[in-house]
PDB file of N, CA and C in Angstrom:
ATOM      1  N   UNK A   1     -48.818 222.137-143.542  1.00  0.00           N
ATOM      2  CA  UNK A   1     -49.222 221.788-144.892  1.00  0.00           C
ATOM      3  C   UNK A   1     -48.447 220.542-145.318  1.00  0.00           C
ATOM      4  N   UNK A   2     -49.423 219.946-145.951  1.00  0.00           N
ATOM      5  CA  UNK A   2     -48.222 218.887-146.771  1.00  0.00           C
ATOM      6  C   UNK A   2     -48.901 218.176-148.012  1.00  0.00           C
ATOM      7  N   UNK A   3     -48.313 217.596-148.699  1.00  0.00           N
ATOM      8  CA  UNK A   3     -48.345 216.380-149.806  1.00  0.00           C
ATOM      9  C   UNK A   3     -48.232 215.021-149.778  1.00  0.00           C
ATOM     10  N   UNK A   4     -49.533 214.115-150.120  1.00  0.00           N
ATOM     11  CA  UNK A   4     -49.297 212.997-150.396  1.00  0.00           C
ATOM     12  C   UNK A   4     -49.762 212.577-151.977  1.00  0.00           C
ATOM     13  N   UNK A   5     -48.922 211.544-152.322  1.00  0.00           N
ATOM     14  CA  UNK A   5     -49.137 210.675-153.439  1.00  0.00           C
ATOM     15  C   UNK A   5     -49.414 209.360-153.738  1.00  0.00           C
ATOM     16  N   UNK A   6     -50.206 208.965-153.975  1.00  0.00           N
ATOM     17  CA  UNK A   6     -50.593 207.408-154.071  1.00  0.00           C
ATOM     18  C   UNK A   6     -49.628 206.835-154.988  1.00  0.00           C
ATOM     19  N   UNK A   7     -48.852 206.243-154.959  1.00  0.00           N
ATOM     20  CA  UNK A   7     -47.764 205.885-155.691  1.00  0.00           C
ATOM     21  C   UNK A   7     -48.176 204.633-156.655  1.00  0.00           C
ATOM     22  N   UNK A   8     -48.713 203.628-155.976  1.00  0.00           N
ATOM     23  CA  UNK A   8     -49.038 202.398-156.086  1.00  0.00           C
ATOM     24  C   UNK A   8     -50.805 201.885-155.527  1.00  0.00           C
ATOM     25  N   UNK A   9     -51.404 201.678-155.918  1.00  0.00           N
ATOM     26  CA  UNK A   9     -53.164 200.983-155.400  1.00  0.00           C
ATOM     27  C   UNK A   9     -52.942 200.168-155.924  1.00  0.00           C
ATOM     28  N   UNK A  10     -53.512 198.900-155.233  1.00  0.00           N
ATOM     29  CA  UNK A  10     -54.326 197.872-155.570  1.00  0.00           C
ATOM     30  C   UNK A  10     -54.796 197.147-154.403  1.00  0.00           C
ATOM     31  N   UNK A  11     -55.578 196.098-154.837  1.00  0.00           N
ATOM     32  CA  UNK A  11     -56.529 195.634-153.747  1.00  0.00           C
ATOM     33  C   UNK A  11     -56.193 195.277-152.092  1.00  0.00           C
ATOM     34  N   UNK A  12     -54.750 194.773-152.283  1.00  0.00           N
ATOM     35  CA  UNK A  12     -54.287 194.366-151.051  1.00  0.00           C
ATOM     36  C   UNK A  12     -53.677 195.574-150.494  1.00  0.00           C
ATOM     37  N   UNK A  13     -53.072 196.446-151.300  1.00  0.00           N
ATOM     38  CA  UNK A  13     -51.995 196.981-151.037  1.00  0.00           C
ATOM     39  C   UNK A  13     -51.602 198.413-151.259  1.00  0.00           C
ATOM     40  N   UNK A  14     -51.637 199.215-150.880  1.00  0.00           N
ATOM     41  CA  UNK A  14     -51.665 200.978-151.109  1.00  0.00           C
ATOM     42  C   UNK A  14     -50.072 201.420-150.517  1.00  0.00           C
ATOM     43  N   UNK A  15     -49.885 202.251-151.574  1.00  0.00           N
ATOM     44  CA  UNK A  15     -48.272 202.681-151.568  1.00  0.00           C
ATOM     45  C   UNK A  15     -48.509 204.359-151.722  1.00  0.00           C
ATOM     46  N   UNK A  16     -47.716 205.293-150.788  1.00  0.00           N
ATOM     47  CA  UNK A  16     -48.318 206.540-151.056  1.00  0.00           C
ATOM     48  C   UNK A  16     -46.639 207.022-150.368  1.00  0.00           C
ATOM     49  N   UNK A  17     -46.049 208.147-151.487  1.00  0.00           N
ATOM     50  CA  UNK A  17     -45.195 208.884-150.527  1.00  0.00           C
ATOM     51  C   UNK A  17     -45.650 210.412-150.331  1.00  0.00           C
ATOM     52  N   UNK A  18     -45.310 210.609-148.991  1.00  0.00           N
ATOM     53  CA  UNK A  18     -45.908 211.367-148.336  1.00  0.00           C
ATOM     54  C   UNK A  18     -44.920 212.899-147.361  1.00  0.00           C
ATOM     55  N   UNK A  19     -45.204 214.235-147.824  1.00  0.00           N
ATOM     56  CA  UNK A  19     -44.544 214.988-147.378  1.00  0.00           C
ATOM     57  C   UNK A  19     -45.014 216.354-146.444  1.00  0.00           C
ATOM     58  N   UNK A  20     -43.883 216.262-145.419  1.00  0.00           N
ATOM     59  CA  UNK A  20     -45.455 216.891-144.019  1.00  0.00           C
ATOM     60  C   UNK A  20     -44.221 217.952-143.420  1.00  0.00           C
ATOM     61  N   UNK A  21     -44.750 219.479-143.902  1.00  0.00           N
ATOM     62  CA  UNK A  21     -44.404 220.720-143.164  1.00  0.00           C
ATOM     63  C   UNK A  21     -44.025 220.285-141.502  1.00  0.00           C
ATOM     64  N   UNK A  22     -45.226 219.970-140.993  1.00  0.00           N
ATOM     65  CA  UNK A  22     -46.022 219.513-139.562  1.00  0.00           C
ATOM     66  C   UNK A  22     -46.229 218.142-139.391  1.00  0.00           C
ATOM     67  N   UNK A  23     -46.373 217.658-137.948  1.00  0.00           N
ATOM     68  CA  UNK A  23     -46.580 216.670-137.966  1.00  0.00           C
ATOM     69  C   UNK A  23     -48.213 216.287-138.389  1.00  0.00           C
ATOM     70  N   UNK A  24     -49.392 215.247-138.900  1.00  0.00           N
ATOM     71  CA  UNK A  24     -50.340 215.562-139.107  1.00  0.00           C
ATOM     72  C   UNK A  24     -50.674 214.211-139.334  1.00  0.00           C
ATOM     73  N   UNK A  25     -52.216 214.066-139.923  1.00  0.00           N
ATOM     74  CA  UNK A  25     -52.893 212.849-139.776  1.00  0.00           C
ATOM     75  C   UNK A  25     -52.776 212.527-141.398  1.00  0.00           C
ATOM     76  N   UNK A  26     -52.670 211.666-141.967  1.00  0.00           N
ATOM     77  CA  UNK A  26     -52.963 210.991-143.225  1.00  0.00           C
ATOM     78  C   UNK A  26     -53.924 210.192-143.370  1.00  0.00           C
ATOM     79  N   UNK A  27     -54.867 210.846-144.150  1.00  0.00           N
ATOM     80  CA  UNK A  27     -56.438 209.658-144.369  1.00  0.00           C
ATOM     81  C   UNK A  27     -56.392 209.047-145.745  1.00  0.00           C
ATOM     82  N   UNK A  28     -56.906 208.054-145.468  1.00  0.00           N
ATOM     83  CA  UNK A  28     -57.012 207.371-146.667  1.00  0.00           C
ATOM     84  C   UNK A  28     -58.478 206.888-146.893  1.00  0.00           C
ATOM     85  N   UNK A  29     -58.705 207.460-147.354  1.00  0.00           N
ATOM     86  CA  UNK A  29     -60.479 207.348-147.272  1.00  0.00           C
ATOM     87  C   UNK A  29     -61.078 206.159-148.121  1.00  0.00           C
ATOM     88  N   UNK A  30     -60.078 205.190-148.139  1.00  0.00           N
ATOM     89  CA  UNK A  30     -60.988 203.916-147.889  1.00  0.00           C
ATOM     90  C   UNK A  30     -61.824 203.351-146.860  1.00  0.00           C
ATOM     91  N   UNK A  31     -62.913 202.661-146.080  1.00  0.00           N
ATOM     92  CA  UNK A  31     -63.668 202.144-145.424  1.00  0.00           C
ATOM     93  C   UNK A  31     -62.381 201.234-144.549  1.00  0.00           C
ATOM     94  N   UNK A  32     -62.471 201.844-143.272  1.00  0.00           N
ATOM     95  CA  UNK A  32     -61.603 201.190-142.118  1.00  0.00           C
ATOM     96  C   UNK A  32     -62.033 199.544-142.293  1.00  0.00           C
ATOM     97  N   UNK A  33     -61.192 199.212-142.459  1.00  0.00           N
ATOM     98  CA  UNK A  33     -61.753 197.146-142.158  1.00  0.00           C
ATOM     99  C   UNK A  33     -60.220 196.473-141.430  1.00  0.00           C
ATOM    100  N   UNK A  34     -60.604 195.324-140.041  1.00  0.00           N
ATOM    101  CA  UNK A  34     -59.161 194.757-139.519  1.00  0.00           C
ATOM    102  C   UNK A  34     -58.865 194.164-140.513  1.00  0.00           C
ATOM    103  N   UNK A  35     -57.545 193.753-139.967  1.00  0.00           N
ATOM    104  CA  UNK A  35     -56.844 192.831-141.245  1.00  0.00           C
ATOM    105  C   UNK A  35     -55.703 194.203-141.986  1.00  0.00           C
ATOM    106  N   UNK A  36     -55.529 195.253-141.790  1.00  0.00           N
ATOM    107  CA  UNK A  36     -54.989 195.899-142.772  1.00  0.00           C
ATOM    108  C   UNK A  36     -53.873 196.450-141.534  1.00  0.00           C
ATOM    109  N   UNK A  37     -52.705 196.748-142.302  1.00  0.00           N
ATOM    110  CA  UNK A  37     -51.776 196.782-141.262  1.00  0.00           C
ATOM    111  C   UNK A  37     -50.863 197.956-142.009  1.00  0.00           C
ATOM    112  N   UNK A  38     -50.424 199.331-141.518  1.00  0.00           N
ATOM    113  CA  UNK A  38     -49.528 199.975-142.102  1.00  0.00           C
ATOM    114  C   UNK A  38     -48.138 199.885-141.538  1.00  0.00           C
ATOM    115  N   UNK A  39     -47.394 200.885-142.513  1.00  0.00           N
ATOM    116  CA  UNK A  39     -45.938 200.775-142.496  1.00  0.00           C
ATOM    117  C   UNK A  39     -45.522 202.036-142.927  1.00  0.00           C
ATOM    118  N   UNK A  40     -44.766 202.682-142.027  1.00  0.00           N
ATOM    119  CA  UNK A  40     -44.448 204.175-142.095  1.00  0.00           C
ATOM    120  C   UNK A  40     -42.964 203.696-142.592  1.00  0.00           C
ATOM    121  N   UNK A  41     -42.107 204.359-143.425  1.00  0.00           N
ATOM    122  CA  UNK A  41     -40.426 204.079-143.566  1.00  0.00           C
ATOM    123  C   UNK A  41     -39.944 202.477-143.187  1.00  0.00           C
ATOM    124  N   UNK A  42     -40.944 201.387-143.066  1.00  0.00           N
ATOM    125  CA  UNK A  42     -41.228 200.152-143.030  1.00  0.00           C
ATOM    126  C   UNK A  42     -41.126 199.618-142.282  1.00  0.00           C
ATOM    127  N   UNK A  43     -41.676 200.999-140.632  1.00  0.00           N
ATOM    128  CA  UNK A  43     -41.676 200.106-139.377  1.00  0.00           C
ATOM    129  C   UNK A  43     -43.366 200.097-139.281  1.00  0.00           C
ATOM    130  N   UNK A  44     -43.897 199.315-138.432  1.00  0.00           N
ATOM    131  CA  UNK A  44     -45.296 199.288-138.337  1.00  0.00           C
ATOM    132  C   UNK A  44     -45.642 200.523-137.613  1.00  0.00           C
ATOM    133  N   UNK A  45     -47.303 201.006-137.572  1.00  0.00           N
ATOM    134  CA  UNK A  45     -47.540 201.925-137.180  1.00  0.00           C
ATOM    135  C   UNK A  45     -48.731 201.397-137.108  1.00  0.00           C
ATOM    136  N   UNK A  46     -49.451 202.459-136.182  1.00  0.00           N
ATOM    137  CA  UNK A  46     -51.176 202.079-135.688  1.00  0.00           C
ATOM    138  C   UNK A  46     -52.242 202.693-136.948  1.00  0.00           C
ATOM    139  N   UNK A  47     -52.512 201.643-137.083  1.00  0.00           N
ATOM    140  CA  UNK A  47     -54.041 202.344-137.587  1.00  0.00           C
ATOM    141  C   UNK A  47     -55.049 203.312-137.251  1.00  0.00           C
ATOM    142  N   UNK A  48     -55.694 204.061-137.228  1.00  0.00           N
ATOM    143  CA  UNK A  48     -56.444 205.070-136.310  1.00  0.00           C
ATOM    144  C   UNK A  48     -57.959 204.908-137.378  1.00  0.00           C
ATOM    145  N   UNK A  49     -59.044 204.599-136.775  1.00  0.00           N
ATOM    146  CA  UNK A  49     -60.688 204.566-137.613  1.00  0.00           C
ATOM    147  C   UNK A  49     -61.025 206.278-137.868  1.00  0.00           C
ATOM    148  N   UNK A  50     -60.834 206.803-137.990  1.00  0.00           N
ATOM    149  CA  UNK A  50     -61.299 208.407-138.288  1.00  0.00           C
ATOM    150  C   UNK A  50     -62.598 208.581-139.403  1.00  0.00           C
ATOM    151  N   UNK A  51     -62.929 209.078-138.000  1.00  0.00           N
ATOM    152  CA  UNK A  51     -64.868 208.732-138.020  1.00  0.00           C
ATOM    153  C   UNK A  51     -65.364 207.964-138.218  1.00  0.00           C
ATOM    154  N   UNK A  52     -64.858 206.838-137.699  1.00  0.00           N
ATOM    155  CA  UNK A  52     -65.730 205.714-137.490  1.00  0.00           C
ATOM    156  C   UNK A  52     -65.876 204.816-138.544  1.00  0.00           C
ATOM    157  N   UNK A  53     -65.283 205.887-140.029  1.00  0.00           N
ATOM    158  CA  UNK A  53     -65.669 204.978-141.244  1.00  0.00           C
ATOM    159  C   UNK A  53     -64.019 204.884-142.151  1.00  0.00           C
ATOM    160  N   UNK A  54     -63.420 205.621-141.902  1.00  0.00           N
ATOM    161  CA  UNK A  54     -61.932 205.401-143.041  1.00  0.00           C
ATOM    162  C   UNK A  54     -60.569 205.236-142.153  1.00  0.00           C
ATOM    163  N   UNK A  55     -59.645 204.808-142.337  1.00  0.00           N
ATOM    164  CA  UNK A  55     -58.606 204.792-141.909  1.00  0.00           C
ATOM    165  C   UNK A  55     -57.254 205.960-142.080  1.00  0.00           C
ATOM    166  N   UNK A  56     -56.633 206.379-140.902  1.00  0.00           N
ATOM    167  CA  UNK A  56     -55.331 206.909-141.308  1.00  0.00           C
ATOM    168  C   UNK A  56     -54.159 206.541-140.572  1.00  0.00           C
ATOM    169  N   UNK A  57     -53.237 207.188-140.890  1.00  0.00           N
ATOM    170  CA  UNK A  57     -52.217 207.232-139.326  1.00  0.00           C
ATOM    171  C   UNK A  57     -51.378 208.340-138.947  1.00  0.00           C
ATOM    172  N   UNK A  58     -50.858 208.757-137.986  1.00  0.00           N
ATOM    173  CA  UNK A  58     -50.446 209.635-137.743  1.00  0.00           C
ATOM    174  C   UNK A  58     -48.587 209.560-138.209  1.00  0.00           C
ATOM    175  N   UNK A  59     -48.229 210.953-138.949  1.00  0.00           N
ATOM    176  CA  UNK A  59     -46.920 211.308-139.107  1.00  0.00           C
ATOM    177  C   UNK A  59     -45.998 212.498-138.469  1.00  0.00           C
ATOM    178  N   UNK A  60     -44.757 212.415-138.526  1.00  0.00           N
ATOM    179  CA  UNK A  60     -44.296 213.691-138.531  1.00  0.00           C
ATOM    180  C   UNK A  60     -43.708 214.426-139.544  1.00  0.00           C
ATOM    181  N   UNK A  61     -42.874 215.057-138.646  1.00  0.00           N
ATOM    182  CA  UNK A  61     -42.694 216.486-140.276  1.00  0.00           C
ATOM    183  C   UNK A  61     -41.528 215.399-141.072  1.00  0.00           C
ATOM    184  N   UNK A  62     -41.510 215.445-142.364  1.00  0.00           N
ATOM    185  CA  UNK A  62     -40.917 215.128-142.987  1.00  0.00           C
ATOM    186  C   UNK A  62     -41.129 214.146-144.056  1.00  0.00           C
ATOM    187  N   UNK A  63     -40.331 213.579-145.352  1.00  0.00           N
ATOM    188  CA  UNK A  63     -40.838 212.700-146.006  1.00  0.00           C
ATOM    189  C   UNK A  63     -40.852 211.351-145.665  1.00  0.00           C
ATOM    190  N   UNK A  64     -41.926 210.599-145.813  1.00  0.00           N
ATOM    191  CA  UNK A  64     -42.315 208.875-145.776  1.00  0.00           C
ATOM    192  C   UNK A  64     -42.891 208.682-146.668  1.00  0.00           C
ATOM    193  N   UNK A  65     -42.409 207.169-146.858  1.00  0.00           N
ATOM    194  CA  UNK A  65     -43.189 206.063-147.547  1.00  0.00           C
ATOM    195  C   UNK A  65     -43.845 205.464-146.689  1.00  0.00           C
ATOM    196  N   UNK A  66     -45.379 205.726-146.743  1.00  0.00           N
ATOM    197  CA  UNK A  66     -46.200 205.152-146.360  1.00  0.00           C
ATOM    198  C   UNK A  66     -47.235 203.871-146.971  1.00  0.00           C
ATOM    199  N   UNK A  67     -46.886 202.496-146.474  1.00  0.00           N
ATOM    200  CA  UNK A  67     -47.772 201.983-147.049  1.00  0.00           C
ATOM    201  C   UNK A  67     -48.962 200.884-146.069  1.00  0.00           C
ATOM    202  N   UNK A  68     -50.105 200.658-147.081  1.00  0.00           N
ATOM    203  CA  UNK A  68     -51.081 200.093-145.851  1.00  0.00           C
ATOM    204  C   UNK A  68     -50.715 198.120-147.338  1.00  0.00           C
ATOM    205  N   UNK A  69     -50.598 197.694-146.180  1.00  0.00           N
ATOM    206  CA  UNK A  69     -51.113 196.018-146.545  1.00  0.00           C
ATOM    207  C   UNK A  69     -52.343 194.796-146.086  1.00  0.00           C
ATOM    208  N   UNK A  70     -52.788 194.521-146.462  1.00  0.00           N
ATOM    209  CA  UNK A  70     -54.233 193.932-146.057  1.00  0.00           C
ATOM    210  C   UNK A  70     -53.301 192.816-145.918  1.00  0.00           C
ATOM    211  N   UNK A  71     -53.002 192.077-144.718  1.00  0.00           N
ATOM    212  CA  UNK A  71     -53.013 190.927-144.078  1.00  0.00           C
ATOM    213  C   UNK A  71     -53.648 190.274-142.813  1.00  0.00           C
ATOM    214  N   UNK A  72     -54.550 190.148-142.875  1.00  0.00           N
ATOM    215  CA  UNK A  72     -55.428 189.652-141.736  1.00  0.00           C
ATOM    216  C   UNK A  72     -55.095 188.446-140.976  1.00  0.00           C
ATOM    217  N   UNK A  73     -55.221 188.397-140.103  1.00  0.00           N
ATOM    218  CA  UNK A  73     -55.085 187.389-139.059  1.00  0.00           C
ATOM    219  C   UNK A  73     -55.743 185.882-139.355  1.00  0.00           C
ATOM    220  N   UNK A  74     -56.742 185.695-139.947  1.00  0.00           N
ATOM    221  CA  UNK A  74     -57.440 184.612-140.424  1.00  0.00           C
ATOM    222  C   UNK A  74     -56.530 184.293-141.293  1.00  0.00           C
ATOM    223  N   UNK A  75     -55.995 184.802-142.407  1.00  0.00           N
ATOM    224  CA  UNK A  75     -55.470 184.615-143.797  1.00  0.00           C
ATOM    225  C   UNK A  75     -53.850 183.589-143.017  1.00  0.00           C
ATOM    226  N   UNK A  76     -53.134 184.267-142.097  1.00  0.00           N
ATOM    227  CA  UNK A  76     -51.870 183.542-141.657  1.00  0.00           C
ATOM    228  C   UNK A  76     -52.367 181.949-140.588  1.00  0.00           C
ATOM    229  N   UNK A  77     -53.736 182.154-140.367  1.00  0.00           N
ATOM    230  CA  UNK A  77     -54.062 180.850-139.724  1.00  0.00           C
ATOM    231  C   UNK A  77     -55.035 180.075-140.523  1.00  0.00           C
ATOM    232  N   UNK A  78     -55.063 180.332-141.319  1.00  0.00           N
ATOM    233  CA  UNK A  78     -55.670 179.732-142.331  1.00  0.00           C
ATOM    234  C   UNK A  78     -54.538 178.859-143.239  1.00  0.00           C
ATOM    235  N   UNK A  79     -53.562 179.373-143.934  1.00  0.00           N
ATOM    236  CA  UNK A  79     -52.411 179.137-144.342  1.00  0.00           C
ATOM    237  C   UNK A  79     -51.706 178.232-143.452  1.00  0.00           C
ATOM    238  N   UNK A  80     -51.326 178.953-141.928  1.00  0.00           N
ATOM    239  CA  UNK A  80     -50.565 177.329-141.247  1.00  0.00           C
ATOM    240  C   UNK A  80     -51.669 176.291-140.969  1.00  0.00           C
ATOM    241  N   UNK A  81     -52.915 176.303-141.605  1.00  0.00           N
ATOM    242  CA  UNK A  81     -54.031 174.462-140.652  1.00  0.00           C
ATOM    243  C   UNK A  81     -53.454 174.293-142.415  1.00  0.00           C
ATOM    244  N   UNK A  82     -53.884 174.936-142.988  1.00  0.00           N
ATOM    245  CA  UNK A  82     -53.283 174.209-144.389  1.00  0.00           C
ATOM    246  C   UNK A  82     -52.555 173.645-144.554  1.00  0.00           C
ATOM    247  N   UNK A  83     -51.232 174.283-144.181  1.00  0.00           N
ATOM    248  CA  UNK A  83     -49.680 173.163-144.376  1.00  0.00           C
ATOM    249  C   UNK A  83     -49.927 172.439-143.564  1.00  0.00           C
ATOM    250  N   UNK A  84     -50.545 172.662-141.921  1.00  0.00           N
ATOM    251  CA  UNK A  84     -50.612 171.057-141.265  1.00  0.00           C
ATOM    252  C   UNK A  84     -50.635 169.896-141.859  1.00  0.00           C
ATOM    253  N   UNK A  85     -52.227 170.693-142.156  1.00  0.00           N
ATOM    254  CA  UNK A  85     -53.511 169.104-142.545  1.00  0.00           C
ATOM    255  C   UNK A  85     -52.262 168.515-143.673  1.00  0.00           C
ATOM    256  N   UNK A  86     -51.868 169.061-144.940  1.00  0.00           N
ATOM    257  CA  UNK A  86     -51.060 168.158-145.997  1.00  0.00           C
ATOM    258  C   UNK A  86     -49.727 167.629-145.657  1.00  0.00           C
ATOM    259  N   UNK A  87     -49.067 168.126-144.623  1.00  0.00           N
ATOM    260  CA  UNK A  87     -48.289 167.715-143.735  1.00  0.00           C
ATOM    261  C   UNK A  87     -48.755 166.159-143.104  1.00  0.00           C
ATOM    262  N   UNK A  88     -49.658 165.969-142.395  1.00  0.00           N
ATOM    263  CA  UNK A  88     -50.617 165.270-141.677  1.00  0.00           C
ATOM    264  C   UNK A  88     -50.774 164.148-142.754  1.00  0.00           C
ATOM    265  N   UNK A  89     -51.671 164.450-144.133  1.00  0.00           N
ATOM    266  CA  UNK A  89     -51.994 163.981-145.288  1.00  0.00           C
ATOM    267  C   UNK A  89     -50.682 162.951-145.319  1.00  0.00           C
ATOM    268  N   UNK A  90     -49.717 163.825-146.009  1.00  0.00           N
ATOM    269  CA  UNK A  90     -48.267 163.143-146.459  1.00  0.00           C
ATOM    270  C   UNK A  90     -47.601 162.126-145.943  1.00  0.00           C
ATOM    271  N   UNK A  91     -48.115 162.710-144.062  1.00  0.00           N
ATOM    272  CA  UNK A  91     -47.445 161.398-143.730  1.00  0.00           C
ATOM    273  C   UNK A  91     -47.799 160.310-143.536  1.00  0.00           C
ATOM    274  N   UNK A  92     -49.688 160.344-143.445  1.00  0.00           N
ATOM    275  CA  UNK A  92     -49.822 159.509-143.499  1.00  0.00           C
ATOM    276  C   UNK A  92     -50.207 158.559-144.631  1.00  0.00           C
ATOM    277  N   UNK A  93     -49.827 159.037-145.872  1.00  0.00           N
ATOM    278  CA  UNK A  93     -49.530 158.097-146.972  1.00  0.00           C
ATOM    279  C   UNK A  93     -48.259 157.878-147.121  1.00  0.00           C
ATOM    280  N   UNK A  94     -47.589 157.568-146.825  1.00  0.00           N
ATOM    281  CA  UNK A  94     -45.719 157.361-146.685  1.00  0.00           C
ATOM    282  C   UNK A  94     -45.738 156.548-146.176  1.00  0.00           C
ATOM    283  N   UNK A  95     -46.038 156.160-144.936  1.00  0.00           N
ATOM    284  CA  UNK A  95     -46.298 154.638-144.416  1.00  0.00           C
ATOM    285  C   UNK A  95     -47.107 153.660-145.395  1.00  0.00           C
ATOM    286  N   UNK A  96     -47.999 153.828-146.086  1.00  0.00           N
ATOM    287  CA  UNK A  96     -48.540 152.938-146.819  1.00  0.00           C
ATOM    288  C   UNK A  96     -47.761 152.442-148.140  1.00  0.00           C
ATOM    289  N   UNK A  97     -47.123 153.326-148.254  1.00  0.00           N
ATOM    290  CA  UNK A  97     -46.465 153.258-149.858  1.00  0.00           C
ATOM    291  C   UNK A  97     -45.381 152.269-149.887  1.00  0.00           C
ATOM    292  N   UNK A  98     -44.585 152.190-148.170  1.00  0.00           N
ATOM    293  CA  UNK A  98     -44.056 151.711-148.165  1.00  0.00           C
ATOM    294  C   UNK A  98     -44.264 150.528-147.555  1.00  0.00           C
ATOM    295  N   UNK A  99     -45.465 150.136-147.165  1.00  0.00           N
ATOM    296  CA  UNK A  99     -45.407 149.148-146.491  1.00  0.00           C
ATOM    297  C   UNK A  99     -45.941 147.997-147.895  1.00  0.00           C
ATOM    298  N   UNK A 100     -46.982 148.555-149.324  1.00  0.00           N
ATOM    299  CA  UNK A 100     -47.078 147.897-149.980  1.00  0.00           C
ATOM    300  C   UNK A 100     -45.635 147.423-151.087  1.00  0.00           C
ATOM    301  N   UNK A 101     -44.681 148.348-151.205  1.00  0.00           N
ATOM    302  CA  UNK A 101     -43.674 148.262-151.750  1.00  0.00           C
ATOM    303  C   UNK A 101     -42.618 146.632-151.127  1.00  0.00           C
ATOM    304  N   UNK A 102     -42.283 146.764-149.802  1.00  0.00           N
ATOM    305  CA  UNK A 102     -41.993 145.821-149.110  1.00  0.00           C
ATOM    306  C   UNK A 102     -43.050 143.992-149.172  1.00  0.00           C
ATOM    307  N   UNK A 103     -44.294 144.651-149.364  1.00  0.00           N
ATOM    308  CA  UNK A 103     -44.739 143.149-149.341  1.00  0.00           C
ATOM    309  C   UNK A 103     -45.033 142.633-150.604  1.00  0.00           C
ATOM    310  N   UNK A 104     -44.632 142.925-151.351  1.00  0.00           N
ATOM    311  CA  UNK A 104     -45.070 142.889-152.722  1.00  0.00           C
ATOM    312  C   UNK A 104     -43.962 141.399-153.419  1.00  0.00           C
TER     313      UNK A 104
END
């Protein structure tokens, strides 16, 4: 037997502490989608699709903070071409700035 509590929801981010007689499965019956990554006592842990349509993960006996975070893989490579490209951008207006400064 056990108890969980949703501590915290919101869109990215689900916070639940959680208390387990047994070791056992925790569902969260939101719609399984990648990109979402949990954290048992705030080491990572596997996701599991249970039935095909919601997500859980597996615990043992005792209390955790369990939480799931939506960070997807696109979102962190999306973010570093970003800093490139203005990286890229920056430098190449820095040479100009200075080259009109000098001939002026």
């Amino acid at each position: 037997m056990g108890v969980a509590t949703i501590e915290e929801y919101r869109p990215n981010e689900v916070s639940i502490e959680a208390s387990l007689e047994h070791p056992g499965l925790l569902v969260l019956t939101d719609v399984y989608y990648r990109g979402w990554k949990a954290y048992v006592d705030d080491r990572p842990i596997k996701i599991f699709r249970v039935n095909q349509l919601v997500r859980g993960v597996f615990l043992q006996e005792g209390n955790h903070r369990v939480e799931f975070r939506y960070r997807p893989d696109s979102l962190t490579v999306g973010a570093a071409m970003g800093a490139i490209g203005l990286i890229a951008i920056v430098s190449l207006l820095l040479p100009s700035r200075r080259y009109h400064k000098t001939g002026q």
